[in-house]
N, C-alpha and C. Protein backbone atom coordinates (compact mmCIF):
# COMPACT_ATOMS: atom_id res chain seq x y z
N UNK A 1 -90.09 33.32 -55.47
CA UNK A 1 -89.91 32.03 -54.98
C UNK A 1 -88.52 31.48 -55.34
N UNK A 2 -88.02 31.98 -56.43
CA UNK A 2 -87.34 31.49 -56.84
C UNK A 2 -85.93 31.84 -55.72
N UNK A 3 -86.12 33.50 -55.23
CA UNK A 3 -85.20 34.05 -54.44
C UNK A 3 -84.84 33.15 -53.03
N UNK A 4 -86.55 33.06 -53.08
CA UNK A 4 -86.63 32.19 -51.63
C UNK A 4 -85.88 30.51 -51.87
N UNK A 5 -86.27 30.47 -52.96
CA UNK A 5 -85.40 28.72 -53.14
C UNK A 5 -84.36 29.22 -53.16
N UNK A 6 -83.52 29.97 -53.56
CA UNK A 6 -82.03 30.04 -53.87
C UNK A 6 -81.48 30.64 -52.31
N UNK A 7 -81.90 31.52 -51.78
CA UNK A 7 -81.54 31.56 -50.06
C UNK A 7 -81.83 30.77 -49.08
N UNK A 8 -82.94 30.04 -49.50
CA UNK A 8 -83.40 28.87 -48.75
C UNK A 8 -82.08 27.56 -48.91
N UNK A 9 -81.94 27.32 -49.89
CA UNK A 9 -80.50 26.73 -50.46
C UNK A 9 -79.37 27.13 -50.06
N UNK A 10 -78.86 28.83 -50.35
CA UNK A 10 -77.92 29.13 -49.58
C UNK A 10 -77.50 29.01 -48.10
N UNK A 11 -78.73 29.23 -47.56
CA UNK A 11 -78.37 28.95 -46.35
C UNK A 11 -78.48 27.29 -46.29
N UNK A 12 -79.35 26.87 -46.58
CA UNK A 12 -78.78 25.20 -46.09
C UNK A 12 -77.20 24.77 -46.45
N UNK A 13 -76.59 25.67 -48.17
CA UNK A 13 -75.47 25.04 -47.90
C UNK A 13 -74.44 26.08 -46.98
N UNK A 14 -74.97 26.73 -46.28
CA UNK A 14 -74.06 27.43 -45.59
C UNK A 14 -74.09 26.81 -43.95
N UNK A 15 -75.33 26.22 -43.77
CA UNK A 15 -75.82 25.21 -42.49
C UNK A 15 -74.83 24.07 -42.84
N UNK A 16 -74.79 23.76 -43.97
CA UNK A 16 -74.43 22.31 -44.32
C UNK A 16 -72.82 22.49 -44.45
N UNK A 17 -72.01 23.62 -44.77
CA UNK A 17 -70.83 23.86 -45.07
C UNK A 17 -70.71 23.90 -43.29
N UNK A 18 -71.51 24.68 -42.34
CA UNK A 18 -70.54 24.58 -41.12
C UNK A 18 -70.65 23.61 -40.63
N UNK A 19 -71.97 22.71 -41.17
CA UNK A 19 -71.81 21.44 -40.23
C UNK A 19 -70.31 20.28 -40.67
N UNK A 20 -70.02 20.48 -42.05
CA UNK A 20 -68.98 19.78 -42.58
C UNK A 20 -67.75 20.28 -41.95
N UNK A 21 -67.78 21.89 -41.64
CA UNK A 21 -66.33 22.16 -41.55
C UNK A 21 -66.65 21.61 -39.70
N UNK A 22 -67.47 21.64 -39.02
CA UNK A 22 -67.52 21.50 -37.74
C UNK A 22 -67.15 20.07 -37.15
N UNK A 23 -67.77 19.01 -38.28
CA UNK A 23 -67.62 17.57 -38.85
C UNK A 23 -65.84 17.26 -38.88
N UNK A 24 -65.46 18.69 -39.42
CA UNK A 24 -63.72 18.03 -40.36
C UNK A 24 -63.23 18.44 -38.90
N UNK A 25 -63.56 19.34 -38.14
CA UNK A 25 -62.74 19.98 -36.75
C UNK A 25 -62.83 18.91 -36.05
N UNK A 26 -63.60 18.57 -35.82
CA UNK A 26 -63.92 16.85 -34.98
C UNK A 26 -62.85 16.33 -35.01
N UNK A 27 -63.38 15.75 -36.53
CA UNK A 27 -62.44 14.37 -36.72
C UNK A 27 -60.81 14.83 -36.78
N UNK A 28 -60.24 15.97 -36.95
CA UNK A 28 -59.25 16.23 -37.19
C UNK A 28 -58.50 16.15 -35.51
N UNK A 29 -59.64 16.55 -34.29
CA UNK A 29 -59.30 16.66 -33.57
C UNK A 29 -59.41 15.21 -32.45
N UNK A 30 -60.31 14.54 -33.10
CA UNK A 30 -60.51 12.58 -32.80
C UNK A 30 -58.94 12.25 -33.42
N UNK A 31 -58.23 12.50 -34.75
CA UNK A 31 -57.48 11.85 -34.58
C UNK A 31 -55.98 12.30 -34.55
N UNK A 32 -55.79 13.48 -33.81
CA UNK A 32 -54.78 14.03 -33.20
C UNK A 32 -54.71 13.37 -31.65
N UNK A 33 -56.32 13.31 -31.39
CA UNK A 33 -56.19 12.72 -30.10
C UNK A 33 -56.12 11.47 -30.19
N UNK A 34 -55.75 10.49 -31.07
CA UNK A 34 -55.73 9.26 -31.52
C UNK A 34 -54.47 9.42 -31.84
N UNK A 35 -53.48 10.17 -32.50
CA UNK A 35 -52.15 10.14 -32.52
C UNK A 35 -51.60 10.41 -31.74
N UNK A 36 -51.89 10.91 -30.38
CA UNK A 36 -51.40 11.26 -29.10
C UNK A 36 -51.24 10.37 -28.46
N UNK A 37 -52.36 9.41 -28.26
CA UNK A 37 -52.64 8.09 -27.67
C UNK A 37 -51.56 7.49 -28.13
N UNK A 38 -51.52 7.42 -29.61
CA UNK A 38 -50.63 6.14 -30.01
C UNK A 38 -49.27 6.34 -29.72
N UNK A 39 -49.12 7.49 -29.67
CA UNK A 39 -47.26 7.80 -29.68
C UNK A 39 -47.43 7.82 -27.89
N UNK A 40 -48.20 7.77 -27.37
CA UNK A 40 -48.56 7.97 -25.44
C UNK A 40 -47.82 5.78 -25.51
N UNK A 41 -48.73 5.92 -26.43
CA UNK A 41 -48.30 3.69 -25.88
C UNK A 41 -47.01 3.43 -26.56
N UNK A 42 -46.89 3.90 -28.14
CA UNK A 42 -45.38 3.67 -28.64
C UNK A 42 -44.16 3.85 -27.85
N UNK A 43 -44.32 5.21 -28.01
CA UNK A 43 -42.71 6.05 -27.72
C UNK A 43 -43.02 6.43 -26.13
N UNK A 44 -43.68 6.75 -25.84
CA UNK A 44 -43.14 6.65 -24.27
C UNK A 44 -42.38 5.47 -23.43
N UNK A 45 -43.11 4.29 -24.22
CA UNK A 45 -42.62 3.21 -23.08
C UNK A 45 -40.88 3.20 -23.61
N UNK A 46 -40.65 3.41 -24.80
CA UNK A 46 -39.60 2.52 -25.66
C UNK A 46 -38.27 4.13 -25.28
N UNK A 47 -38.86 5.25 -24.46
CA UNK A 47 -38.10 6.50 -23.88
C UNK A 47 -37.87 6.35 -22.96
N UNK A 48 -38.96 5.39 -21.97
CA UNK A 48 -38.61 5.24 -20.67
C UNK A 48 -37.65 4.44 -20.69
N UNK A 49 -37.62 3.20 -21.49
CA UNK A 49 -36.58 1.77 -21.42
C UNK A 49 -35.26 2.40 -21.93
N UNK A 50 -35.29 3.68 -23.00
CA UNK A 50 -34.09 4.23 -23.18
C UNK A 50 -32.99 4.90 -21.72
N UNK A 51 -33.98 5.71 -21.04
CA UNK A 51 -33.50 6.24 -20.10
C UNK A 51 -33.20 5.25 -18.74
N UNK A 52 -33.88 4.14 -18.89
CA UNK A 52 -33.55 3.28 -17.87
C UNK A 52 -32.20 2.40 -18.52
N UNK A 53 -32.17 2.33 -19.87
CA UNK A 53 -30.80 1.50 -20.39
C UNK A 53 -29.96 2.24 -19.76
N UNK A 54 -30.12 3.99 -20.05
CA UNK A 54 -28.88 4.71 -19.96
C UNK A 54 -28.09 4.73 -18.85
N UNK A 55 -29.30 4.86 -17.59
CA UNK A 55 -29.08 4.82 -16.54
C UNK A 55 -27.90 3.53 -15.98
N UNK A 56 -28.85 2.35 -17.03
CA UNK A 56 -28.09 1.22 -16.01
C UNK A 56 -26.86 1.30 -16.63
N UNK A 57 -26.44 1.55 -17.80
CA UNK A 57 -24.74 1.96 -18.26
C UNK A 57 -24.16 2.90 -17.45
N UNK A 58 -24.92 4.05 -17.43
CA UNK A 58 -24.21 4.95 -16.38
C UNK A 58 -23.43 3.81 -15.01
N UNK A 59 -24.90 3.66 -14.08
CA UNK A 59 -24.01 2.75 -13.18
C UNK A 59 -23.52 1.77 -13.48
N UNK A 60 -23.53 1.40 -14.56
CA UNK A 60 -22.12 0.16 -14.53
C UNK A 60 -20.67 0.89 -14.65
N UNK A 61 -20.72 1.64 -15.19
CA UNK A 61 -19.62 2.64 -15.62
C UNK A 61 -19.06 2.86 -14.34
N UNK A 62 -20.03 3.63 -13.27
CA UNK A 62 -19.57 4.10 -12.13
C UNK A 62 -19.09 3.03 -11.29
N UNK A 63 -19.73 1.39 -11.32
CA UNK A 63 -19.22 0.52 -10.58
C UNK A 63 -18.00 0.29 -11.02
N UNK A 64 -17.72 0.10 -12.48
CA UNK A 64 -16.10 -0.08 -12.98
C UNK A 64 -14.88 0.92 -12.48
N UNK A 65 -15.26 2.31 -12.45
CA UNK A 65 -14.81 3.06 -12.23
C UNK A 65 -14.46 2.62 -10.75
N UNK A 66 -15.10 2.63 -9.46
CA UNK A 66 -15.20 2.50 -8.55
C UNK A 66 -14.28 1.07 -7.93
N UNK A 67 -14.58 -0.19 -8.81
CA UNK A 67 -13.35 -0.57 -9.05
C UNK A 67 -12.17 -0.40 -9.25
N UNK A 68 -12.00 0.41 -10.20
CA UNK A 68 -10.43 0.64 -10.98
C UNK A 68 -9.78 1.47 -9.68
N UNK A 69 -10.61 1.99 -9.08
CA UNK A 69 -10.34 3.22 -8.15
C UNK A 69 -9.67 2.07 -6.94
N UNK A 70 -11.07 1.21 -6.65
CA UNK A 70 -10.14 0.05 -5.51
C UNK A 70 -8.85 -0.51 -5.71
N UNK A 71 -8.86 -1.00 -6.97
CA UNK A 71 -7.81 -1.52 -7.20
C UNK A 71 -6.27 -0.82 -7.44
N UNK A 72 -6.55 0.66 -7.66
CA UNK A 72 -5.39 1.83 -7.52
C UNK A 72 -5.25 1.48 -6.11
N UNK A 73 -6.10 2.10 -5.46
CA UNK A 73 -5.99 2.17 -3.45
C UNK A 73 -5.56 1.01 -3.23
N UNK A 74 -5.26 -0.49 -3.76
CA UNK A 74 -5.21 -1.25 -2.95
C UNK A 74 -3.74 -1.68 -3.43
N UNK A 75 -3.26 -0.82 -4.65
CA UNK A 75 -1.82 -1.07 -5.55
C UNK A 75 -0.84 -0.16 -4.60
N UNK A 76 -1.41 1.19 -4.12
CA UNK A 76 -0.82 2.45 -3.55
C UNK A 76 -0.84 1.98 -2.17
N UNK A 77 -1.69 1.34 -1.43
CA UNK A 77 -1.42 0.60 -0.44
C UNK A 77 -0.45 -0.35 0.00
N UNK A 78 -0.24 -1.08 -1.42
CA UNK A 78 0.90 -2.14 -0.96
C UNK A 78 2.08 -1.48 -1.24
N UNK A 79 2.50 -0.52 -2.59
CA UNK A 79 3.50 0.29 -2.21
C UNK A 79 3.96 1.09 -0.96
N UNK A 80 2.86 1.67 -0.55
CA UNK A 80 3.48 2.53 0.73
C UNK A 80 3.75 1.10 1.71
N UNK A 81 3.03 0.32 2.16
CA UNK A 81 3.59 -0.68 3.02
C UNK A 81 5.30 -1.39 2.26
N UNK A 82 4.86 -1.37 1.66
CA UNK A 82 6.49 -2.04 0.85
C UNK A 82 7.57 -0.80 1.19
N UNK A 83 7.23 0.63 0.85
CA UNK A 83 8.34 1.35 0.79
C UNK A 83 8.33 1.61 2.59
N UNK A 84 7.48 1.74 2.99
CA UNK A 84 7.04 1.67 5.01
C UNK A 84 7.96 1.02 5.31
N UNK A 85 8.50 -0.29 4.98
CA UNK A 85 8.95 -1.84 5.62
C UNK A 85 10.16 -1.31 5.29
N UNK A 86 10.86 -0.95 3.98
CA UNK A 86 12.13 -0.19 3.61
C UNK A 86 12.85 0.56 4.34
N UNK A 87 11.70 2.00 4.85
CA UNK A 87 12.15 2.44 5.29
C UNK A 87 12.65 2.47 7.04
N UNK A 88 11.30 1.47 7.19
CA UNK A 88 11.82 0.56 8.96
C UNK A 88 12.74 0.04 8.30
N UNK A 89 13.36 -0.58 8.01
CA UNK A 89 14.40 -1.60 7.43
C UNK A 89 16.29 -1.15 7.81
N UNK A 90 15.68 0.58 6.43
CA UNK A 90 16.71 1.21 6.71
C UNK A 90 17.16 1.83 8.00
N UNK A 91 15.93 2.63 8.67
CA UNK A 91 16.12 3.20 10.42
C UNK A 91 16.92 2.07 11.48
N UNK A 92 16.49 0.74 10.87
CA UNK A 92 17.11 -0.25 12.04
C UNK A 92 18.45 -0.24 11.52
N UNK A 93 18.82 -0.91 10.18
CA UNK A 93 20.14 -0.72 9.84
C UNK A 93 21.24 0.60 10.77
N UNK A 94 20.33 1.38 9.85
CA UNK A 94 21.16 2.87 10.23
C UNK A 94 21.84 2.86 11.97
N UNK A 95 20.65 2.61 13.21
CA UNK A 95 20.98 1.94 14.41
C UNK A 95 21.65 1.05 14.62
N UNK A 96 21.33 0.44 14.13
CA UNK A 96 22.27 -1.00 14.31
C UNK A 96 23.98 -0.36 13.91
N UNK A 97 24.11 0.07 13.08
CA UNK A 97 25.81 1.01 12.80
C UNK A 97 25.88 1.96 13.95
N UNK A 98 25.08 2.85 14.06
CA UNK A 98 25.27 3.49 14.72
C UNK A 98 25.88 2.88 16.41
N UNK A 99 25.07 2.14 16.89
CA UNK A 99 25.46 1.12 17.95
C UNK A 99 27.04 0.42 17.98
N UNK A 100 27.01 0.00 16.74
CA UNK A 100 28.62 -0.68 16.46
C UNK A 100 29.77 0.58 16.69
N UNK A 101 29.15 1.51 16.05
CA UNK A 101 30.16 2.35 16.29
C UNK A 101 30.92 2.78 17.19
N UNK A 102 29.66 3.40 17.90
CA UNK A 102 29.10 3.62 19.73
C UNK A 102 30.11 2.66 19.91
N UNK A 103 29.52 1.36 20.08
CA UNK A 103 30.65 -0.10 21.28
C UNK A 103 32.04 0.15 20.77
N UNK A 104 32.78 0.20 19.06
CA UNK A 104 34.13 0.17 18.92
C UNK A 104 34.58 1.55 19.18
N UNK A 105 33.67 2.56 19.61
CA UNK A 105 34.48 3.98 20.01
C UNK A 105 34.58 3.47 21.56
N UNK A 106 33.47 3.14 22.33
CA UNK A 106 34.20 2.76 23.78
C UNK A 106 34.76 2.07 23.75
N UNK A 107 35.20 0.63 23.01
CA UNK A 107 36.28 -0.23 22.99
C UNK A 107 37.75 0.62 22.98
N UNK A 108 38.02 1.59 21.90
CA UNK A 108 38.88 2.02 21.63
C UNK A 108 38.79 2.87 22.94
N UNK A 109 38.06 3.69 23.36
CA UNK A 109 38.22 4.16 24.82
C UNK A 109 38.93 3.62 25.70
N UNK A 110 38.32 2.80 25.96
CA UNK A 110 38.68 2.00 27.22
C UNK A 110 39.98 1.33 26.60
N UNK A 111 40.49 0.58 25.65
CA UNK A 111 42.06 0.48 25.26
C UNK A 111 42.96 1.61 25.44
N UNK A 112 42.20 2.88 25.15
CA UNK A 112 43.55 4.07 25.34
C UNK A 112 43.60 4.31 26.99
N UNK A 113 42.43 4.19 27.51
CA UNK A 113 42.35 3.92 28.87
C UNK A 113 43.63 3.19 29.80
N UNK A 114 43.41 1.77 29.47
CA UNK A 114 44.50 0.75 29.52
C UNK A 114 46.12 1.27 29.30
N UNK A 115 45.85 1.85 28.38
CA UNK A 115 47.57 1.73 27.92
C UNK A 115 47.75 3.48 29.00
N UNK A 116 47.05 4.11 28.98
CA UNK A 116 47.05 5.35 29.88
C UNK A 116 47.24 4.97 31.56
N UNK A 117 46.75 3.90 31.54
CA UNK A 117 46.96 3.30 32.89
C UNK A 117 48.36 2.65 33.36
N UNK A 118 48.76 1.92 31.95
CA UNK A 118 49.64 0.97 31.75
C UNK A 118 50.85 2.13 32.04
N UNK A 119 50.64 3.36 31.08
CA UNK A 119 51.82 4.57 31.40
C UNK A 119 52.17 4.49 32.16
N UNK A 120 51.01 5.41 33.36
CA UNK A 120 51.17 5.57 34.34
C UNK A 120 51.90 4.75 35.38
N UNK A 121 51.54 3.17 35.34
CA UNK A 121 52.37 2.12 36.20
C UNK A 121 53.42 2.25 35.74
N UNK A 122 54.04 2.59 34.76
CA UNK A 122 55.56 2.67 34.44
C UNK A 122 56.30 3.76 35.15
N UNK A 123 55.40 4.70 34.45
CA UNK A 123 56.22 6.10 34.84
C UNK A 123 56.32 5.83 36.49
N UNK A 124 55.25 5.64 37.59
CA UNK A 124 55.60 5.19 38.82
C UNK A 124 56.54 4.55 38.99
N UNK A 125 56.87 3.09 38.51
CA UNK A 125 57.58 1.86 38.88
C UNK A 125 59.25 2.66 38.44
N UNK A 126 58.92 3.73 37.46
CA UNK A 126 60.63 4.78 36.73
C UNK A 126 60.71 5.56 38.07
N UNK A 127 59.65 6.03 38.66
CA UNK A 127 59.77 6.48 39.67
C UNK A 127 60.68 5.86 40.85
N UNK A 128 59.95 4.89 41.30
CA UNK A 128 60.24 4.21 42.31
C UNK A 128 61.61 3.62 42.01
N UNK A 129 61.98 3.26 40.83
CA UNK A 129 63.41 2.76 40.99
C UNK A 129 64.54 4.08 41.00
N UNK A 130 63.71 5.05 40.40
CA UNK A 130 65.15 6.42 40.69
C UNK A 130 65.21 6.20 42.26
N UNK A 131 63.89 6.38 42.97
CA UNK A 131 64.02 7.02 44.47
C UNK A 131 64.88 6.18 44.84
N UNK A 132 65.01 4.35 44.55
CA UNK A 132 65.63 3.52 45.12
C UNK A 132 67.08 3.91 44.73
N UNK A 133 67.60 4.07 43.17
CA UNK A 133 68.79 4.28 43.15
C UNK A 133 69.60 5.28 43.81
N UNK A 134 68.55 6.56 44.27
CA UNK A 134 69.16 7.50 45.11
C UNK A 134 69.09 7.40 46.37
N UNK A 135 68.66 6.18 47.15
CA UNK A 135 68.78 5.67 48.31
C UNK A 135 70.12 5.18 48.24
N UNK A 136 70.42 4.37 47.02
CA UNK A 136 71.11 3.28 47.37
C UNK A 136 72.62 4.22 47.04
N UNK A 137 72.54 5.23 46.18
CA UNK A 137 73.71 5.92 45.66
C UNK A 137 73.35 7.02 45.37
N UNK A 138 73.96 8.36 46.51
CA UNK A 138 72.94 9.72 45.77
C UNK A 138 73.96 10.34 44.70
N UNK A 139 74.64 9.90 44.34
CA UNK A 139 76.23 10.82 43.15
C UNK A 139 75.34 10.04 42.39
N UNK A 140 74.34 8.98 42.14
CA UNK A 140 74.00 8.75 41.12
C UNK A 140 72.67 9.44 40.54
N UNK A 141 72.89 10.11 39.81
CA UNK A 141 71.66 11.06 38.90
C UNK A 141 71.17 10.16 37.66
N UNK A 142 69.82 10.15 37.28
CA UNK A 142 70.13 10.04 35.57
C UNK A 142 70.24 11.01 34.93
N UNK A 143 70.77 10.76 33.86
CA UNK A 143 71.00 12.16 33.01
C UNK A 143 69.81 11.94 32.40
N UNK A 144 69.38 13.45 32.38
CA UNK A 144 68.18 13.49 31.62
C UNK A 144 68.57 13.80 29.62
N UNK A 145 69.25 13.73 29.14
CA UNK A 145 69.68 13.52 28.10
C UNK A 145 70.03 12.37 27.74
N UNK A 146 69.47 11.23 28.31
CA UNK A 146 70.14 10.29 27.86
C UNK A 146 68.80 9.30 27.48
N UNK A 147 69.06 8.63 26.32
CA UNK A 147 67.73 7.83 25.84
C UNK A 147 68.35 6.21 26.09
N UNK A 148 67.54 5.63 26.57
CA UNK A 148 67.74 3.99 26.35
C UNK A 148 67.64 3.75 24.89
């Protein structure tokens, strides 16, 4: 009897040891799933609000950027129009000489013209008075060696 009390015992505490260790698996596993939960309500929300901060820095960043960028394009814009206007500026100049030039080279043309013309009426009118002097007197020659 006594065998039987002491296995009768053993096994209850061996019933009773798995019901404890089956007891500790539980609860160990109630409050893993209770620390899951809690860090599920903590830290998720306070990861999401991280990644949404980050985000909204990101795009502010990119709007500044995107700025700075306008405001280059709109600096490089007024330069090229400024140096644009220069360089129309200079093309008209440059024409505009060029033109003057043009008119005082035909001016000067047309003066050598004139005086080429003017020759010519001389050298005729030198003409016309030899033919007359050798009408009027043919023993009279000019000497061609002779300068006024």
């Amino acid at each position: 009897m006594l065998r039987y009390l002491s296995l009768n015992a053993l096994c209850r505490a061996a019933s009773l040891r798995e019901e404890i260790d089956m007891t500790a698996l539980i609860i160990v596993i109630v409050v893993v799933v209770v620390i899951l939960v809690l860090l599920a309500i903590f830290v998720l929300p306070r990861m999401r609000q991280r990644r949404a901060e980050k985000q909204r820095l990101e795009t502010e960043r990119n709007q500044e950027q995107a700025r700075d960028h306008l405001v280059g394009a709109r600096e490089s814009g007024a330069r090229a129009q400024a140096e644009r206007a220069a360089a129309q500026e200079q093309m008209a100049r440059a024409e505009r000489e060029r033109a003057e030039a043009e008119l005082q080279a035909s001016e000067r043309e047309r003066e050598a013209r004139e005086r080429l013309s003017a020759a010519d009426e001389h050298g005729s009118e030198a003409a016309q008075l030899r033919d007359k002097a050798a009408d009027l007197d043919p023993r009279l020659r000019e000497d061609p060696n002779r300068t006024q």
